[in-house]
Protein backbone atom coordinates (compact mmCIF):
# COMPACT_ATOMS: atom_id res chain seq x y z
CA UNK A 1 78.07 125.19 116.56
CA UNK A 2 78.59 124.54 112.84
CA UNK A 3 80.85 121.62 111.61
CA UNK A 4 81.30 121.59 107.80
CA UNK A 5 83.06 118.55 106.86
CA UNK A 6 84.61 118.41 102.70
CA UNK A 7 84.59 115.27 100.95
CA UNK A 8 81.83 112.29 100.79
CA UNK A 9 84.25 109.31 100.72
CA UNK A 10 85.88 107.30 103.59
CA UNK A 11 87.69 109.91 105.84
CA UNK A 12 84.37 112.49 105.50
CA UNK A 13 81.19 109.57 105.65
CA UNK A 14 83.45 108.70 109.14
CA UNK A 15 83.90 111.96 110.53
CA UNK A 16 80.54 112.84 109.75
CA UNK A 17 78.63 109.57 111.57
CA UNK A 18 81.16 109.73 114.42
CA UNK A 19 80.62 113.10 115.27
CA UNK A 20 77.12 113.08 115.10
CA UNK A 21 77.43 109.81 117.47
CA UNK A 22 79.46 111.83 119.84
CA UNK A 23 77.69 115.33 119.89
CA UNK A 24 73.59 113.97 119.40
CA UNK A 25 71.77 116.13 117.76
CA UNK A 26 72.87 120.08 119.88
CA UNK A 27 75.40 120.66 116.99
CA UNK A 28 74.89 121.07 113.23
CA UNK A 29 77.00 119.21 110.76
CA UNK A 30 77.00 119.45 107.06
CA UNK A 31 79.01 117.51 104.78
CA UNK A 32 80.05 118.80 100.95
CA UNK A 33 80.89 117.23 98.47
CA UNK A 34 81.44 117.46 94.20
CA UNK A 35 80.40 113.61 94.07
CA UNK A 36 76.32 112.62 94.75
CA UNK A 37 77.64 109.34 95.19
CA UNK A 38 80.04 107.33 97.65
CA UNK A 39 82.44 104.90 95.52
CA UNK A 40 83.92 101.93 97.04
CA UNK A 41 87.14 103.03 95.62
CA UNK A 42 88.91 99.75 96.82
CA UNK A 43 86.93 98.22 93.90
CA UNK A 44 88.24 100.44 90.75
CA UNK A 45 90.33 97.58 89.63
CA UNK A 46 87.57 95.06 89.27
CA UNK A 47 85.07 98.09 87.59
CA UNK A 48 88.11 98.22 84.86
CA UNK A 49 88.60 94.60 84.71
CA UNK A 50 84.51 94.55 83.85
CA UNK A 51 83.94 92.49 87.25
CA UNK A 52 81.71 95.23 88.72
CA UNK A 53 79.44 97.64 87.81
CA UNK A 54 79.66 101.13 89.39
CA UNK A 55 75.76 100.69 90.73
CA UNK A 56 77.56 97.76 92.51
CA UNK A 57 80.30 99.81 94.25
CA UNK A 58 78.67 103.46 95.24
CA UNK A 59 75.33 104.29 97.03
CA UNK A 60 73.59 107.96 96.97
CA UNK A 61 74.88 110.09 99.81
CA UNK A 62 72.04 112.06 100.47
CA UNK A 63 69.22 109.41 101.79
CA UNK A 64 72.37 108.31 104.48
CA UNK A 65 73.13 111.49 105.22
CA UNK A 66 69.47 112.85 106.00
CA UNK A 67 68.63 109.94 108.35
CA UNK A 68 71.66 110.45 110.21
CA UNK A 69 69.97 114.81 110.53
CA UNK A 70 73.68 115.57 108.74
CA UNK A 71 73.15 118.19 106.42
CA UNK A 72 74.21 117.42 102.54
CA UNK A 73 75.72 120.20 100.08
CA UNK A 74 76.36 118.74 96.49
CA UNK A 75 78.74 121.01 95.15
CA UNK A 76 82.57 121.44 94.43
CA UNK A 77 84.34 123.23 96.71
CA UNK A 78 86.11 126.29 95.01
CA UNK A 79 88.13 128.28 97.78
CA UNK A 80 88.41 128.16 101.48
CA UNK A 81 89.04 131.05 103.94
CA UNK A 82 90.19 130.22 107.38
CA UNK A 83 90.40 133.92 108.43
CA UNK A 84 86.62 134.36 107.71
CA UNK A 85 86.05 130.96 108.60
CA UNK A 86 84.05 130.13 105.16
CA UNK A 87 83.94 127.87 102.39
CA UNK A 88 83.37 129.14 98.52
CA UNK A 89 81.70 126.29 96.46
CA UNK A 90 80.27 126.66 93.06
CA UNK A 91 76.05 127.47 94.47
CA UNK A 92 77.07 129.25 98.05
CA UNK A 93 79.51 130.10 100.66
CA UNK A 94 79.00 128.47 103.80
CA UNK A 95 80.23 129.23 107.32
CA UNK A 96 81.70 126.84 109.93
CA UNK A 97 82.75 127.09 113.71
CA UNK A 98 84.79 123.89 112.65
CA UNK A 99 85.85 122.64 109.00
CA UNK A 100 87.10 119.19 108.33
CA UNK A 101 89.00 118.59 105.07
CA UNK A 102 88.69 114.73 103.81
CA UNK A 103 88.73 115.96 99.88
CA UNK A 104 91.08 113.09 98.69
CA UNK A 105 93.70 114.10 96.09
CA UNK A 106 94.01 115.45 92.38
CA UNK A 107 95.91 113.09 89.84
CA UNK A 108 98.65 115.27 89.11
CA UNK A 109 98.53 113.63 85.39
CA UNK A 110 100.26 116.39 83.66
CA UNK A 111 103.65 115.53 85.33
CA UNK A 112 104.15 112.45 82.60
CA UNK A 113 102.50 113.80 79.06
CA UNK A 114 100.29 111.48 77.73
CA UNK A 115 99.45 109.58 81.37
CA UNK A 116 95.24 109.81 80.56
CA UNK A 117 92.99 108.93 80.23
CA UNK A 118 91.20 111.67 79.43
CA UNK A 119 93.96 114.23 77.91
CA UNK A 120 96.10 111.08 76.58
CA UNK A 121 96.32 107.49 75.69
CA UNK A 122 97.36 106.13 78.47
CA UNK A 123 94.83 104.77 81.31
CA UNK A 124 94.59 105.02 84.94
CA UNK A 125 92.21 103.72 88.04
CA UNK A 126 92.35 106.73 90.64
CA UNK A 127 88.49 107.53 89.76
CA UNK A 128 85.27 106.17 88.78
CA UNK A 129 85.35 107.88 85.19
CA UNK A 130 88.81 106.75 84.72
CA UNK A 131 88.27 102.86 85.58
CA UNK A 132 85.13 102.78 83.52
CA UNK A 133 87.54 103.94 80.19
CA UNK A 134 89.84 101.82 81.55
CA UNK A 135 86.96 98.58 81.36
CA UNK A 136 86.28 99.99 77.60
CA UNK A 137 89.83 99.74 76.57
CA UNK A 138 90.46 96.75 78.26
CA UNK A 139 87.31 95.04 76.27
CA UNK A 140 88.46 96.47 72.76
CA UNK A 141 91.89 95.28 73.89
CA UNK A 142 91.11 91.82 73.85
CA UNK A 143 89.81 91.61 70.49
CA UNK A 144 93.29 92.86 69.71
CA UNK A 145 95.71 91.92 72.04
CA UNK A 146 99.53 92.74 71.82
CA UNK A 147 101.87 94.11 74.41
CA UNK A 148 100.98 96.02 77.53
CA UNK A 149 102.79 98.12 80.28
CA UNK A 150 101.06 98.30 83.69
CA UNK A 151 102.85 99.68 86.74
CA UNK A 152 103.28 103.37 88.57
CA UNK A 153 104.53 107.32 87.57
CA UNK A 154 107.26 108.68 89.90
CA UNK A 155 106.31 110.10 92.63
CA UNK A 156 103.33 107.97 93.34
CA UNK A 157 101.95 106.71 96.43
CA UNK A 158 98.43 104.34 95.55
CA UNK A 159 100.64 101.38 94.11
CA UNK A 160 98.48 98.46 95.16
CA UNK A 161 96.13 98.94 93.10
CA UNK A 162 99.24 98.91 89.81
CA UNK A 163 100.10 95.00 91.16
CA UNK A 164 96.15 93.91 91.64
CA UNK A 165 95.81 95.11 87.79
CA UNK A 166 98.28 92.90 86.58
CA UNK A 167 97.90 90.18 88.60
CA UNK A 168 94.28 90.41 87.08
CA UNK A 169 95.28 90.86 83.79
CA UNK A 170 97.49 88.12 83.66
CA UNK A 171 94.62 85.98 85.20
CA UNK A 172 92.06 86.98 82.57
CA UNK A 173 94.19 86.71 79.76
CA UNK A 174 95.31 83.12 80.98
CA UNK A 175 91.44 82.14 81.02
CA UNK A 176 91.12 82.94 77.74
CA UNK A 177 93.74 81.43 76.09
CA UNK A 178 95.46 84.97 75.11
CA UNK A 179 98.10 85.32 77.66
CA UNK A 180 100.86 84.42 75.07
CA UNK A 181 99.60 86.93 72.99
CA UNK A 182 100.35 89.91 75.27
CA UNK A 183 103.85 90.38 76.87
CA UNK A 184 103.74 92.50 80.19
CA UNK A 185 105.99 94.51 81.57
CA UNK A 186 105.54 95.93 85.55
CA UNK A 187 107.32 99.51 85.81
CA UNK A 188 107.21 101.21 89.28
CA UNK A 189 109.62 103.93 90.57
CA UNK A 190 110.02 101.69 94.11
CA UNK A 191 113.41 100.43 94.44
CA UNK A 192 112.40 97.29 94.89
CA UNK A 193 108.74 95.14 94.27
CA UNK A 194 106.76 95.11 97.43
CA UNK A 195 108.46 98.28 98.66
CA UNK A 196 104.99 100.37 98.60
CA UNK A 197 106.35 103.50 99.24
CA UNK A 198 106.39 102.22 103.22
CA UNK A 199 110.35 100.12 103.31
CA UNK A 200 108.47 96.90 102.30
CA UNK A 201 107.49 94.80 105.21
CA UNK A 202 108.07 91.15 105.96
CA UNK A 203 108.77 88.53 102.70
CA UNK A 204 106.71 91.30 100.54
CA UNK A 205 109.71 91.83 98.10
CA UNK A 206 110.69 87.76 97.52
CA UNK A 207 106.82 87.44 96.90
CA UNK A 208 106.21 89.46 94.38
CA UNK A 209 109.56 88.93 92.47
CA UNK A 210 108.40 85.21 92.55
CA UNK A 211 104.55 85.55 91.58
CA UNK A 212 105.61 88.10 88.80
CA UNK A 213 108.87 85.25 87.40
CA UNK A 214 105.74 82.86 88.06
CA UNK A 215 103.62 84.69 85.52
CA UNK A 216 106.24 85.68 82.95
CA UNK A 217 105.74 89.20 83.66
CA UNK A 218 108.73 91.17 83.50
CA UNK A 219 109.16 94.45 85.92
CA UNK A 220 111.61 97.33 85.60
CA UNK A 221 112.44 99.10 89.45
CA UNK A 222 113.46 102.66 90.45
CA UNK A 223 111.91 103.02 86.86
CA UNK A 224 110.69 106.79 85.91
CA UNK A 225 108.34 106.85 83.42
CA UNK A 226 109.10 110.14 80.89
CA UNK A 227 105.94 109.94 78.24
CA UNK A 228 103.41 107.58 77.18
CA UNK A 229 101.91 107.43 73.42
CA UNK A 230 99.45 104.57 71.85
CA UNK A 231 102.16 102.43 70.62
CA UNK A 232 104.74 102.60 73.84
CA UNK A 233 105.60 104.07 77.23
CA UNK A 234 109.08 105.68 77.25
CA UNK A 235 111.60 105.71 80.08
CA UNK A 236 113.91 108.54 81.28
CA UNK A 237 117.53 107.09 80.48
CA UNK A 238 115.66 103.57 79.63
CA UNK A 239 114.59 101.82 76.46
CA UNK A 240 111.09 102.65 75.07
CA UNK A 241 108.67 99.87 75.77
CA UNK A 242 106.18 98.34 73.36
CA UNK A 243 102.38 98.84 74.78
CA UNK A 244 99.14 99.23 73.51
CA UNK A 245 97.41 99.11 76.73
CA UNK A 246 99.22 101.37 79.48
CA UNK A 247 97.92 101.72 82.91
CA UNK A 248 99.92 104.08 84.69
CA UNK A 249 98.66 105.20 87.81
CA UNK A 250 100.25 108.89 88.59
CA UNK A 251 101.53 110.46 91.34
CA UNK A 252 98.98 112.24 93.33
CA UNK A 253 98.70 115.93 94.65
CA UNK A 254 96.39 118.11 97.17
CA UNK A 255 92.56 119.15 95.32
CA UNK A 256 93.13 122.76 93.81
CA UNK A 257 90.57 124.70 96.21
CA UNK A 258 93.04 123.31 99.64
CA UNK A 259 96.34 124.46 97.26
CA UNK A 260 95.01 127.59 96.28
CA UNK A 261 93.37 128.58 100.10
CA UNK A 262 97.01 128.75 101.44
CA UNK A 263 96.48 125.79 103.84
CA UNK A 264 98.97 123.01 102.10
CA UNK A 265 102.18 122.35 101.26
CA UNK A 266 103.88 122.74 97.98
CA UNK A 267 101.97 120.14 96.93
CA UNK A 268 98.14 121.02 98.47
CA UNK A 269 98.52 118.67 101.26
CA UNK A 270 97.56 119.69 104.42
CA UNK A 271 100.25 119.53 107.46
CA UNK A 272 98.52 118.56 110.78
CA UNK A 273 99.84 117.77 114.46
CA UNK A 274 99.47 114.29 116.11
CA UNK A 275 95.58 115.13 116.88
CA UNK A 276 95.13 115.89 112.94
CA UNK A 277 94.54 119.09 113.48
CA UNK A 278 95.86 121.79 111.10
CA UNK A 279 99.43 123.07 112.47
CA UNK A 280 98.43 126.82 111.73
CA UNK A 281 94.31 127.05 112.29
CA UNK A 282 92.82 125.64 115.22
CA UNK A 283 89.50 125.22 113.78
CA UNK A 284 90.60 122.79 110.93
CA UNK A 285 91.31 119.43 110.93
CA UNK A 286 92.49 117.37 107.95
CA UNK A 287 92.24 113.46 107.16
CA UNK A 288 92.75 110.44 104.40
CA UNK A 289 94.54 111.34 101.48
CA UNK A 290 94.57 115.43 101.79
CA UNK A 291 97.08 114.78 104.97
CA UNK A 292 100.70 115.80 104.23
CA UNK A 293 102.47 112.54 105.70
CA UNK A 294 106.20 112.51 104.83
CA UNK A 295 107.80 109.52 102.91
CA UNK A 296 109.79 107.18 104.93
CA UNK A 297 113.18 107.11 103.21
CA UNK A 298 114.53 108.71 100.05
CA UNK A 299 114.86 106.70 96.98
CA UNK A 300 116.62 106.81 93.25
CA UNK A 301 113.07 107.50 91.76
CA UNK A 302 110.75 109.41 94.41
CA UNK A 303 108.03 107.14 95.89
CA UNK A 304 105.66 108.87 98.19
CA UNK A 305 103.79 107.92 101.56
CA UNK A 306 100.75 105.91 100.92
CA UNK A 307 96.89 106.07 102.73
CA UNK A 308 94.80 103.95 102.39
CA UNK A 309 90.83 103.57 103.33
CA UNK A 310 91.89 101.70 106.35
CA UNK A 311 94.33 104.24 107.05
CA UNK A 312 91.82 107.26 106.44
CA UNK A 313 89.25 105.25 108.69
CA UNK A 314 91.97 105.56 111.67
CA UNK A 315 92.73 109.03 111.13
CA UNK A 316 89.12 110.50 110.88
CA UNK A 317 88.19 108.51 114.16
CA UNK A 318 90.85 110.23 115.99
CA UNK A 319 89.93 113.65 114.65
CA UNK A 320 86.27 112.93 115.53
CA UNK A 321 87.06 112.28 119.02
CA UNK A 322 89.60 115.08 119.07
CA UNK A 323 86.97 117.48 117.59
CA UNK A 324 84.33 116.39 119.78
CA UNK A 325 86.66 116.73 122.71
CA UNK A 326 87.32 120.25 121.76
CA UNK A 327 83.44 121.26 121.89
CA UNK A 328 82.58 118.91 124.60
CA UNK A 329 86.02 119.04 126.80
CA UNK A 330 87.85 115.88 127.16
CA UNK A 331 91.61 114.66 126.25
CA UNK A 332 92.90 114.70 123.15
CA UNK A 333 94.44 111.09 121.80
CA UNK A 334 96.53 110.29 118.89
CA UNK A 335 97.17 106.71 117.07
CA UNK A 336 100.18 105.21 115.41
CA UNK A 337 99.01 104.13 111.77
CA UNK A 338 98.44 100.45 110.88
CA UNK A 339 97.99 98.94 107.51
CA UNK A 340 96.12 96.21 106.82
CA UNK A 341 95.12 95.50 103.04
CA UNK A 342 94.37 92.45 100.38
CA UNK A 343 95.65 91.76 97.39
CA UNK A 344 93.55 90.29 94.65
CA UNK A 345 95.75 88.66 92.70
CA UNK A 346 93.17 86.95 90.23
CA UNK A 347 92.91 83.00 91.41
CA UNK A 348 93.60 84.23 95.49
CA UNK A 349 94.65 87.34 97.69
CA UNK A 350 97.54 88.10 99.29
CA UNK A 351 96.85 89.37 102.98
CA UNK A 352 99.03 92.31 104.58
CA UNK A 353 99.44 93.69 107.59
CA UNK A 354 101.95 96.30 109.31
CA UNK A 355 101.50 98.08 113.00
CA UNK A 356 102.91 100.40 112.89
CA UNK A 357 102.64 101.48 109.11
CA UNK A 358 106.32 103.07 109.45
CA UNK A 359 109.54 100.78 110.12
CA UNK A 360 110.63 99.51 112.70
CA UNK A 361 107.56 97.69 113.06
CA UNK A 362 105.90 95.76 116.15
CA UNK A 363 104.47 93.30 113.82
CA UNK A 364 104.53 92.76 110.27
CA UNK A 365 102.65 89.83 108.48
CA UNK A 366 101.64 88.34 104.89
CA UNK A 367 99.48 85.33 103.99
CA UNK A 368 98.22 84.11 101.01
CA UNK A 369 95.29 81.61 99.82
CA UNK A 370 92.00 81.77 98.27
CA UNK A 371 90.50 82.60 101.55
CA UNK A 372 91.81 86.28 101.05
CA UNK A 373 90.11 86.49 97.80
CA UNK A 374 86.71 85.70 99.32
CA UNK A 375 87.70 87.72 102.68
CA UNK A 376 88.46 90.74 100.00
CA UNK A 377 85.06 90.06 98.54
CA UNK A 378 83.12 90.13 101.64
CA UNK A 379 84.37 93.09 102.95
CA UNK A 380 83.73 95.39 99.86
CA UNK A 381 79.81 93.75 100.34
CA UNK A 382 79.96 94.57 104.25
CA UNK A 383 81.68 97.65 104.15
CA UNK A 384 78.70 99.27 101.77
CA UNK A 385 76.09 97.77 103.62
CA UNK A 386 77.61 99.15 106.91
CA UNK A 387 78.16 102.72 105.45
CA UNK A 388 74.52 102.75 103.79
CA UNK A 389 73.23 102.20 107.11
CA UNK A 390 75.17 105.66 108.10
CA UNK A 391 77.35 102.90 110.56
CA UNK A 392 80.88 103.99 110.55
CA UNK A 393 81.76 101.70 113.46
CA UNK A 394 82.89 102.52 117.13
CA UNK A 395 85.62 105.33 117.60
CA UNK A 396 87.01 103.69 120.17
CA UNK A 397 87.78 100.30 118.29
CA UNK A 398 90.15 102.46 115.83
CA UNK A 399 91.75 103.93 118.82
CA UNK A 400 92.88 100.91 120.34
């Protein structure tokens, strides 16, 4: 039996070491993926804020994956054919009895012109290349500070990472003396702060609205975003807003090679049953951000489900065991999504958590102190050294 699993971040390194866990060493897995190296992608904001290095925040895949006997294919995937049960990349086609799909998403960029950072001036954190030229522009910024405009395109879904930015900003500039040199302003198309494309949860909304009035930084809701140039970023039916730093992060869509095999939705993501299995092909089985999840209410400005790496974690461990179960025999099992995430927010962290992820909730809860900051730090440092070690931790601890 062949399992080829796509993608060499969260949802794939935990499918991968699971399975192999479960089903020893009688079945061969292979993972594939475009990237040689895993990224801590949790950690973008502080690569752009020039508090990491990438050699801090990604390991090599392929020493991991050999001592684990999983087999490693670095290339991008270009097509994928469920009828003949193969998968095109750019060096080879490869067979499977079983595929698993963990390929992330694309930055659907060109849906504001000018979003960047590569084909405009604006600046984003959804990618390794993208935070380091965010870090550059960020460095030359401070020699020449003036206005900036930090927040979210419509449509998005990764909006954490928009309020740890500019709660980071705002610290750094503060430090140096500059912070009454740049005026911020925090756009987002959710209809309220601390809304996060989930309903908001707990005190989330009264929080934010008071750290952001705290910090002078203004914020424009249920905000869509219609271009962005060097000098400002322009609203549909709004005023156009001084900037000459914008980081925008966009709204997100399925890879190209899942869109263009006939497996998504409109928008390449993959619908899957309870079990994450695909609803139309047995042998496929989808997790993390390539899962078509549905957003939770309709809003003025579209704001779309979010997944996080704790989120992806949950749903590759029940498509492991569900997988396994499949060539082994056993019951399937399913999991209601949890959220649990920390917010740097430059001097301390903001701790969140939501079971399930989708109101009405059993328990929703936010604390805050410098003892989330650290607890943020020590987790990106234990989380690498546990994945490094090919450890993606016990199935049945996610399944709880």
């Amino acid at each position: 039996m062949r399992i080829l699993v796509i993608g060499g971040s969260f949802g794939g390194l935990t499918v991968a070491f699971s399975l192999r866990q479960k089903l020893g060493a009688r079945h061969e897995i292979v993972l594939v993926s475009k990237e040689a190296r895993f990224t801590f992608i949790p950690s973008l904001p502080w690569v752009a804020m020039g508090w990491r290095r990438m050699a801090d925040i990604s390991f090599d895949l392929a020493p991991v994956l050999s001592r684990w006997k999983v087999g490693f294919v670095e290339a991008a995937v270009i097509r994928i054919d469920p009828a003949k049960k193969q998968v095109h990349t750019a060096v080879e086609t490869l067979d499977y009895d079983y595929l698993v799909i963990a390929t992330g998403h694309r930055s659907a960029n060109e849906a504001v012109p000018g979003l960047g950072p590569f084909d405009g001036p604006g600046h984003s954190l959804m990618s390794p290349p993208e935070a380091e030229e965010a870090r550059e522009a960020w460095t030359a910024f401070l020699d020449s500070p003036g206005p900036m405009v930090i927040g979210c395109a419509p449509g998005a879904s990764c909006i954490g990472p928009a309020y740890e930015f500019a709660f980071e900003v705002h610290h750094a500039l503060a430090r140096r003396g500059l912070r009454h040199k740049v005026p911020i302003v925090f756009v987002t198309p959710e209809p309220h702060l601390g809304h996060f494309g989930v309903g908001g949860f707990g005190k989330a909304r009264q929080f934010l609205e008071g750290e952001f009035e705290a910090r002078d930084i203004r914020y424009r809701t249920s905000a869509a975003i219609a271009s962005i140039s060097a000098e400002a970023v322009q609203l549909v039916d709004g005023p156009s807003l001084p900037s000459r730093y914008s980081m925008i992060l966009p709204a997100l869509s399925g890879v190209r090679a899942v869109a263009e095999s006939g497996l998504g939705n409109p928008k390449g993501f993959i619908p899957v049953d309870a079990h994450y299995r695909h609803k139309d092909h047995p042998a496929i089985y989808a997790v993390g951000v390539a899962v078509a999840l549905p957003p939770v209410e309709e809003t003025p400005v579209p704001v779309n489900f979010p997944k996080t790496s704790n989120m992806t974690r949950q749903m590759a461990a029940v498509a492991a065991h569900n997988l396994a179960a499949d060539i082994l025999g056993g019951a399937p099992v399913t999991r209601t999504l949890s959220a649990e995430c920390i917010l740097d927010m430059g001097d301390r962290g903001a701790h969140m958590f939501a079971d399930p992820i989708r109101p009405p909730r059993n328990r929703s809860e936010m604390s805050i102190g410098r003892r989330w900051l650290w607890a943020k730090r020590a987790y990106e440092r234990y989380c690498l050294w546990r994945l490094k070690r090919g450890w993606a931790g016990p199935a049945s601890g996610l399944l709880g």
